[in-house]
N, C-alpha and C. Protein backbone atom coordinates (compact mmCIF):
# COMPACT_ATOMS: atom_id res chain seq x y z
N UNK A 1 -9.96 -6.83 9.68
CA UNK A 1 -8.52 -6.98 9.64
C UNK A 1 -8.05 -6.94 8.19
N UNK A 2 -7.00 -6.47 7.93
CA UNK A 2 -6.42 -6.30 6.82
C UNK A 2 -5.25 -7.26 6.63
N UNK A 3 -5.56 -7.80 4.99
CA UNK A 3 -3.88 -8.78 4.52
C UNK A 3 -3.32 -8.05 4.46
N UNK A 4 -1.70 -9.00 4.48
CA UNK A 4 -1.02 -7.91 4.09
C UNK A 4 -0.20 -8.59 3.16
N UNK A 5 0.06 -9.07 2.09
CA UNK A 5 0.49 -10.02 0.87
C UNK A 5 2.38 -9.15 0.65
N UNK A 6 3.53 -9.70 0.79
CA UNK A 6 4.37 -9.92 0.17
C UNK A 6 4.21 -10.10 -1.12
N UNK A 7 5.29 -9.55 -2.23
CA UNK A 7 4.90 -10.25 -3.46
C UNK A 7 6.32 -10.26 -3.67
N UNK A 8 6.76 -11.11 -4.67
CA UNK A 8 8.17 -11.34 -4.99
C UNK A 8 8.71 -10.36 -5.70
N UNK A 9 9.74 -10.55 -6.24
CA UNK A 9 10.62 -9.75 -6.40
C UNK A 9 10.34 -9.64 -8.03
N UNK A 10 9.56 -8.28 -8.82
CA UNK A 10 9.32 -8.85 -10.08
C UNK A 10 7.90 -8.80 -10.58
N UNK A 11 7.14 -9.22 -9.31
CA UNK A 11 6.28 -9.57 -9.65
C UNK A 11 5.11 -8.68 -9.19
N UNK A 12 3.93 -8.23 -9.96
CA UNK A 12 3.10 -7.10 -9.98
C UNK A 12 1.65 -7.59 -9.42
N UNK A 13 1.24 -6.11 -8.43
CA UNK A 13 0.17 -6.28 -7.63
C UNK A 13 -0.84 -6.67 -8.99
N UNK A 14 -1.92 -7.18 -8.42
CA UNK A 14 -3.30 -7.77 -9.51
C UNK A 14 -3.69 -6.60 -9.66
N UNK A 15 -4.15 -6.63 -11.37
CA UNK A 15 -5.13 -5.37 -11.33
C UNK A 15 -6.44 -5.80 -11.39
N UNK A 16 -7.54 -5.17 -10.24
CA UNK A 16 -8.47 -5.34 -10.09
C UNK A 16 -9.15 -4.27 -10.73
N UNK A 17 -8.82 -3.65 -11.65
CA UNK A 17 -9.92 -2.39 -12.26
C UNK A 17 -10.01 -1.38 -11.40
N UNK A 18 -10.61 -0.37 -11.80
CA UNK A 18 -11.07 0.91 -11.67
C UNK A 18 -11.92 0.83 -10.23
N UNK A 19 -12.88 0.33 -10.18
CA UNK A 19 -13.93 -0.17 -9.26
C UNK A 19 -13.54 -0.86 -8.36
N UNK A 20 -12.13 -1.15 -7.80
CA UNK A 20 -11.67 -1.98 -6.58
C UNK A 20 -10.97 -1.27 -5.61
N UNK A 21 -11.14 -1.67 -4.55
CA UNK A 21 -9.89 -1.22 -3.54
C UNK A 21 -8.83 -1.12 -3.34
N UNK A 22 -7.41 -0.38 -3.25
CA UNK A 22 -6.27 -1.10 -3.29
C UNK A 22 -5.23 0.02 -2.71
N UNK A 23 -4.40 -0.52 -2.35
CA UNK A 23 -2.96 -0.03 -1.45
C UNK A 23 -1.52 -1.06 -1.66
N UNK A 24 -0.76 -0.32 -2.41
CA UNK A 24 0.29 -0.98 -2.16
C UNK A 24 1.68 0.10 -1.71
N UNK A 25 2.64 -0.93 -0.81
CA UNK A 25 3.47 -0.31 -0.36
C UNK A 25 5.10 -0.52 -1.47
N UNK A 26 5.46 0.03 -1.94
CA UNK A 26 6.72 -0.21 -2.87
C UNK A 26 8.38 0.15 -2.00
N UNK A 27 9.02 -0.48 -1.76
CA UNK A 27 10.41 0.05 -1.59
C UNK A 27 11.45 0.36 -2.67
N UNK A 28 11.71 1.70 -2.43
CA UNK A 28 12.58 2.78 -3.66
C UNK A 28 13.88 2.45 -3.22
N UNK A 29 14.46 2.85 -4.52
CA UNK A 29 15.96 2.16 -4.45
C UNK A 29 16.76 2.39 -3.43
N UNK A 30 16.34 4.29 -2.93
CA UNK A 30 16.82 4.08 -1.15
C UNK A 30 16.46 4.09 0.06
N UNK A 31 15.97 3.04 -0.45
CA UNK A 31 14.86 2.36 0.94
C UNK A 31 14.29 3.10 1.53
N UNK A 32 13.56 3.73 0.99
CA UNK A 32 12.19 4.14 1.79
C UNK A 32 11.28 3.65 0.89
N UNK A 33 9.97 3.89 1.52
CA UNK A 33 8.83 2.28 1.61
C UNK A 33 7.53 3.37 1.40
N UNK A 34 7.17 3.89 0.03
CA UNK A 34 6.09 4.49 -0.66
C UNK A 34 4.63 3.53 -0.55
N UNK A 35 3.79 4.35 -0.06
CA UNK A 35 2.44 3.88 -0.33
C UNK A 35 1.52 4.30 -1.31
N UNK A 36 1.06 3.77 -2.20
CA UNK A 36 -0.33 4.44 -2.80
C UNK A 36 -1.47 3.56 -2.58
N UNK A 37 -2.52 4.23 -2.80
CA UNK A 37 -4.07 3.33 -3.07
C UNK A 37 -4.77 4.22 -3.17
N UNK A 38 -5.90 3.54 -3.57
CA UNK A 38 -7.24 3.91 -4.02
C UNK A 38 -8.47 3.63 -3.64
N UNK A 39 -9.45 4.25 -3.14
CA UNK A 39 -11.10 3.04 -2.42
C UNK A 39 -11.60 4.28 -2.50
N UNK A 40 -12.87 4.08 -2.01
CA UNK A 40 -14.24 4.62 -2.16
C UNK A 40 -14.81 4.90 -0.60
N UNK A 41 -14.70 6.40 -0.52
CA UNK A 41 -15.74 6.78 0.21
C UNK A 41 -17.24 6.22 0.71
N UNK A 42 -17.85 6.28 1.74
CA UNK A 42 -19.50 5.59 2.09
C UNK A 42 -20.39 6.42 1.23
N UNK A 43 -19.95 7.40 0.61
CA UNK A 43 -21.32 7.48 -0.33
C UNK A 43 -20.75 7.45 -1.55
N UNK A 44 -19.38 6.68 -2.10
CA UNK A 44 -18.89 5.98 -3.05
C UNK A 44 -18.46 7.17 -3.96
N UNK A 45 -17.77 8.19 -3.16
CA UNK A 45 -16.91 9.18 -3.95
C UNK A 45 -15.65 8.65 -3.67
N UNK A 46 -14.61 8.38 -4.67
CA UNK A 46 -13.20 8.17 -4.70
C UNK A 46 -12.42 8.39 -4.27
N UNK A 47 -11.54 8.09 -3.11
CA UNK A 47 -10.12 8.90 -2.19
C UNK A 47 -9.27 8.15 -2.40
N UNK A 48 -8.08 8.66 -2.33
CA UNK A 48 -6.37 8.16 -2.96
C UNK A 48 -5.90 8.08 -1.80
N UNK A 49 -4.86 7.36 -1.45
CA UNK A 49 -3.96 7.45 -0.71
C UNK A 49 -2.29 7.37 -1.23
N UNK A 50 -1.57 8.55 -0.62
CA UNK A 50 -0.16 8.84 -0.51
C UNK A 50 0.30 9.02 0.73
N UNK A 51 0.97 7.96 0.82
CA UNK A 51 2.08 8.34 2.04
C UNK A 51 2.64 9.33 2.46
N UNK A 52 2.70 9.82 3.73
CA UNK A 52 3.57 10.65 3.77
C UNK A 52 5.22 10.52 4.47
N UNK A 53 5.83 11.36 4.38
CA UNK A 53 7.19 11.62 4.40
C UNK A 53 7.58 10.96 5.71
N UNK A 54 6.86 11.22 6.70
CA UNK A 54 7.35 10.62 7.89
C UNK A 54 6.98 9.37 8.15
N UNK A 55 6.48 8.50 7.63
CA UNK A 55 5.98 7.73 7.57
C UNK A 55 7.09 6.22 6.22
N UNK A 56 7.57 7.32 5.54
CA UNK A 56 8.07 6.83 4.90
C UNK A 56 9.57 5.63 4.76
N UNK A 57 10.12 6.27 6.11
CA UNK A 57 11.48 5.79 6.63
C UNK A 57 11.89 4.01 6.85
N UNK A 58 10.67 3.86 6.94
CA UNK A 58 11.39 1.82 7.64
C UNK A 58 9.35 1.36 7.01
N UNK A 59 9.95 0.00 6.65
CA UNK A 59 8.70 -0.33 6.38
C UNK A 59 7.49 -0.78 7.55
N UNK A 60 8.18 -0.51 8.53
CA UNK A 60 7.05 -0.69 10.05
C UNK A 60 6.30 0.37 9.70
N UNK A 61 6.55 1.67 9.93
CA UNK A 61 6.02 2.57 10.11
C UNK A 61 5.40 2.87 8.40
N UNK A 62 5.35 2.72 7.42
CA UNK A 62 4.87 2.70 6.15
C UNK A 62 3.51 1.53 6.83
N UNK A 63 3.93 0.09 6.93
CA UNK A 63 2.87 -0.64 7.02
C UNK A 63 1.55 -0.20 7.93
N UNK A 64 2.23 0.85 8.97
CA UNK A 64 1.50 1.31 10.68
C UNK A 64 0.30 2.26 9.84
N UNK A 65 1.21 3.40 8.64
CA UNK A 65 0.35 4.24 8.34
C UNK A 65 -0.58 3.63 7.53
N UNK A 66 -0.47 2.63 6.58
CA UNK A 66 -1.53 1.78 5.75
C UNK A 66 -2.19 1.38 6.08
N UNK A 67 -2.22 0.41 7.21
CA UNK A 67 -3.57 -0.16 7.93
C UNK A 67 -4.28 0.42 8.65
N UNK A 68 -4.08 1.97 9.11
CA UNK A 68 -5.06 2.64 9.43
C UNK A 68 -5.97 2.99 8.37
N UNK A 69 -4.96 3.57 7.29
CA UNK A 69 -6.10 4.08 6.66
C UNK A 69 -6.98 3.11 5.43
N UNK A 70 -6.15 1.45 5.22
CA UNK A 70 -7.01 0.38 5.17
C UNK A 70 -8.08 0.14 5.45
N UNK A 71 -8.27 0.42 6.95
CA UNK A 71 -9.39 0.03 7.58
C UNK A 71 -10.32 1.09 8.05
N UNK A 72 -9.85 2.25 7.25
CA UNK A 72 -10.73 3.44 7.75
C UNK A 72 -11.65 3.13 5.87
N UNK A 73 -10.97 2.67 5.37
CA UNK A 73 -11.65 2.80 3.82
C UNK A 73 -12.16 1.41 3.17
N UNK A 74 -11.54 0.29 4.20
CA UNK A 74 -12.11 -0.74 3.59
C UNK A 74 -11.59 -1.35 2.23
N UNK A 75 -10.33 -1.55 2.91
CA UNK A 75 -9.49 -1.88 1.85
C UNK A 75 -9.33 -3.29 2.57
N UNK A 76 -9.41 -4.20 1.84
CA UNK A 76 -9.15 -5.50 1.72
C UNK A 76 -7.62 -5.83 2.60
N UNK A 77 -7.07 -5.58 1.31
CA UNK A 77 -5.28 -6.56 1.10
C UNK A 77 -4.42 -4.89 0.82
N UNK A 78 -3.13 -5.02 1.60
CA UNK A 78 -1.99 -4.20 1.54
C UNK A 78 -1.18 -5.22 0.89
N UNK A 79 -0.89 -4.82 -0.52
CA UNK A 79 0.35 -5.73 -1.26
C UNK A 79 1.62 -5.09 -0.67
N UNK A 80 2.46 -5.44 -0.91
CA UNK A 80 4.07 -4.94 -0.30
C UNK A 80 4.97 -5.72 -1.52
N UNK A 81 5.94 -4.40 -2.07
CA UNK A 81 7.09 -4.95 -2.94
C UNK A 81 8.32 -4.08 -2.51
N UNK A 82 9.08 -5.23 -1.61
CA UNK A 82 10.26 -4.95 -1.13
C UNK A 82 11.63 -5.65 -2.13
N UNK A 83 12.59 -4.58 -2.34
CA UNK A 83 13.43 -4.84 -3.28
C UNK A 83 14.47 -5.96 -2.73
N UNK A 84 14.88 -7.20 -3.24
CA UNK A 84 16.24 -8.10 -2.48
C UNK A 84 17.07 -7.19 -1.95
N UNK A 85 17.52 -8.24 -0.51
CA UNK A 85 19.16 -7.52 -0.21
C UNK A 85 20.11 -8.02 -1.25
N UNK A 86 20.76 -6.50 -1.32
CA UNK A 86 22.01 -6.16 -2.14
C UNK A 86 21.74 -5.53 -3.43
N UNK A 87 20.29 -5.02 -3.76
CA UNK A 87 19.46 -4.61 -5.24
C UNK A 87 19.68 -3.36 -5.10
């Protein structure tokens, strides 16, 4: 199962180095809800993750596409930085 960590408003995912797992979801100023990350293949070659477009629209469906591919790569924690209402 995958976290899925809120972070405040401001405040920046941990950097775990080069050598860690990671995905975070960001909301852009017009609200749509960007993913990136980073993990390691089973024979420990490097794959990225970018969201895609359809996916991008409401943060359900951003979070829906992350934890698949979380748990296809063995990613820990999905951070999430959603901007205040009225920002």
């Amino acid at each position: 199962m995958v976290n899925i960590v809120y972070l405040l408003p401001g405040e920046a995912m941990p950097d775990h180095g080069d050598d860690m797992r990671w995905l975070i979801i960001e909301e852009s100023d017009d609200r749509q809800f960007f993913g990136t990350g980073g993990s390691f293949k089973a024979n420990g070659d490097w794959v990225g993750y970018v969201s895609l477009a359809e996916n991008d629209g409401s943060l359900e469906a951003a979070l829906a596409a992350a934890q698949n591919w979380a748990a296809k790569y063995d990613v820990p924690t999905i951070w999430v930085q959603i901007k205040p209402p009225g920002s």
